[in-house]
C-alpha atoms as a PDB file:
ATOM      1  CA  UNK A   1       2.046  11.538  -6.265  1.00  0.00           C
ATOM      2  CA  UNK A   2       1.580   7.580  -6.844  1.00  0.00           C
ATOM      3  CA  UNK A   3       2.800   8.427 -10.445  1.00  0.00           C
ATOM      4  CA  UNK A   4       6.342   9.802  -9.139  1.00  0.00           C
ATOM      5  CA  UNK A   5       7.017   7.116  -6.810  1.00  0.00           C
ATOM      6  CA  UNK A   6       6.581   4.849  -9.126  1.00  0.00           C
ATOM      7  CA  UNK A   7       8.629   6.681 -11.411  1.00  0.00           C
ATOM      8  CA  UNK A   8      11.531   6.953  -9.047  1.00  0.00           C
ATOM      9  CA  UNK A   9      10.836   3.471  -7.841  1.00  0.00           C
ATOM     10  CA  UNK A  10      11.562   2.441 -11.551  1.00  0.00           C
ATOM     11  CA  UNK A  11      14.681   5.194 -11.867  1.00  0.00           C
ATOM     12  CA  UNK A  12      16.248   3.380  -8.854  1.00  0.00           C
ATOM     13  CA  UNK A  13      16.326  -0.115 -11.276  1.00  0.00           C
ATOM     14  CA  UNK A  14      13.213  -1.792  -8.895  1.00  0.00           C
ATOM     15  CA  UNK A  15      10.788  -3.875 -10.672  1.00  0.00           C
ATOM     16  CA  UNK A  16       8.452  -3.939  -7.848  1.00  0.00           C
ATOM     17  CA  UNK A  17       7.289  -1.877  -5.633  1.00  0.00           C
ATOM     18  CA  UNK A  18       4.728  -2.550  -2.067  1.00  0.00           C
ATOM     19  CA  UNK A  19       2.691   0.090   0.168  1.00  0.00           C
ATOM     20  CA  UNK A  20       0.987  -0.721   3.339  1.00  0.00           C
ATOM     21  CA  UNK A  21      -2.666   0.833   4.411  1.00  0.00           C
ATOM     22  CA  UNK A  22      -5.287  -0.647   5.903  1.00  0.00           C
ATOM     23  CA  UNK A  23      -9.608  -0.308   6.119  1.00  0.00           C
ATOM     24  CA  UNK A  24      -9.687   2.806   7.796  1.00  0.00           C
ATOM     25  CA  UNK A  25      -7.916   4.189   4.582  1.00  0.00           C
ATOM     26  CA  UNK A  26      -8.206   4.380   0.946  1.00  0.00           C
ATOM     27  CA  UNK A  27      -7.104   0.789   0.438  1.00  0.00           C
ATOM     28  CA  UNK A  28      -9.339   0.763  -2.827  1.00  0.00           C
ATOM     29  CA  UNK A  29      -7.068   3.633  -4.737  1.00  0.00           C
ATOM     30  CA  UNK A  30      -4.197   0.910  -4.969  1.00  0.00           C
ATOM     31  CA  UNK A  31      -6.495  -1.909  -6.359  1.00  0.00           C
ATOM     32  CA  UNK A  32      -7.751   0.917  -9.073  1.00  0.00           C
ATOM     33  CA  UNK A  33      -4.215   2.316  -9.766  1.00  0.00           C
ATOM     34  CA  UNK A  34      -3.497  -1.777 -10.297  1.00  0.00           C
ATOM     35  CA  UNK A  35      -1.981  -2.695  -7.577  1.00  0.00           C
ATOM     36  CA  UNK A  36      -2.386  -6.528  -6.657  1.00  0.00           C
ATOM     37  CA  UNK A  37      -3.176  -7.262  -2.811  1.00  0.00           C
ATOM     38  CA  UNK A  38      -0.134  -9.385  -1.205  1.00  0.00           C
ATOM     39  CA  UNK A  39      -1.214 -10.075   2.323  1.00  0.00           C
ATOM     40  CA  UNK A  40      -4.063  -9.192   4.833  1.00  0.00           C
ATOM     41  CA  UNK A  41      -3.747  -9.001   8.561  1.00  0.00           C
ATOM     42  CA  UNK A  42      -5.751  -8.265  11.482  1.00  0.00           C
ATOM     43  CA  UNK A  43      -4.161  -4.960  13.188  1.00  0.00           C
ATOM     44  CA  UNK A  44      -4.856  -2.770  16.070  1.00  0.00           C
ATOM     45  CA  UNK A  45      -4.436   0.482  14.918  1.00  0.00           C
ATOM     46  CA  UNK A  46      -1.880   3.539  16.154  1.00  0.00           C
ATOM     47  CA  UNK A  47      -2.440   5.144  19.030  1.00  0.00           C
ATOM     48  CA  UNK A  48      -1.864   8.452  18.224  1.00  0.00           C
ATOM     49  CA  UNK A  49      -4.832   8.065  15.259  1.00  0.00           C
ATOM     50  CA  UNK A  50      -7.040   5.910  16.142  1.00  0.00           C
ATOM     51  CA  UNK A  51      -6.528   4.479  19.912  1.00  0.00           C
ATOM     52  CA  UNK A  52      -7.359   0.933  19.911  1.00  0.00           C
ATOM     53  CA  UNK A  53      -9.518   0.368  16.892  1.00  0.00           C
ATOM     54  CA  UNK A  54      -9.480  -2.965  15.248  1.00  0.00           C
ATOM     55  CA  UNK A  55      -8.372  -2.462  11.211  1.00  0.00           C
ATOM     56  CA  UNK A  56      -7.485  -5.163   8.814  1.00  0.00           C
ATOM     57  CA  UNK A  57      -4.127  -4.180   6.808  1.00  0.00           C
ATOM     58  CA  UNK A  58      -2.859  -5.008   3.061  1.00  0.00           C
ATOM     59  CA  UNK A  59       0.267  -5.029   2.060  1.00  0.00           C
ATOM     60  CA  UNK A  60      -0.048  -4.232  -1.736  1.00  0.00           C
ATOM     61  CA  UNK A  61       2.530  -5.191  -4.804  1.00  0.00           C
ATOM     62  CA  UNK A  62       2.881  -3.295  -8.039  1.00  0.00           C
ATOM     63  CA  UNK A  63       5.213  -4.533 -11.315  1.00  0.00           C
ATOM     64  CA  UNK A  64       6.854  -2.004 -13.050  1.00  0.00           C
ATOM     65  CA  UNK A  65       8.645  -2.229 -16.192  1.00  0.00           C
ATOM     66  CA  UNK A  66      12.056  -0.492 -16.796  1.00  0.00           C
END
């Protein structure tokens, strides 16, 4: 799934491309797939998924070539 939106990312003329996610996720699949970590902030987390808990988010960045 990455794979395709990366491809369409790069279709669409982008040369960048950013996902959000955060600790109580797989943060560590966008680091592997090479994704470079932007920014990191403290967040309480949605309500409808997990009421009140405390999660740090990343905003992640990923270069792609045309």
């Amino acid at each position: 799934m990455m794979d395709e939106w990366v491809d369409q990312s790069r279709s669409l003329g982008y040369n960048k491309t950013t996902v959000c996610t955060d600790t109580k996720l797989s943060w560590d699949f966008y680091e592997r797939y090479g994704f470079s970590k932007a920014v990191s902030f403290n967040l309480t987390a949605y309500h409808y998924s997990l009421p009140d808990d405390k999660v740090t988010a990343f905003i992640y960045a990923l270069g792609i070539q045309g």
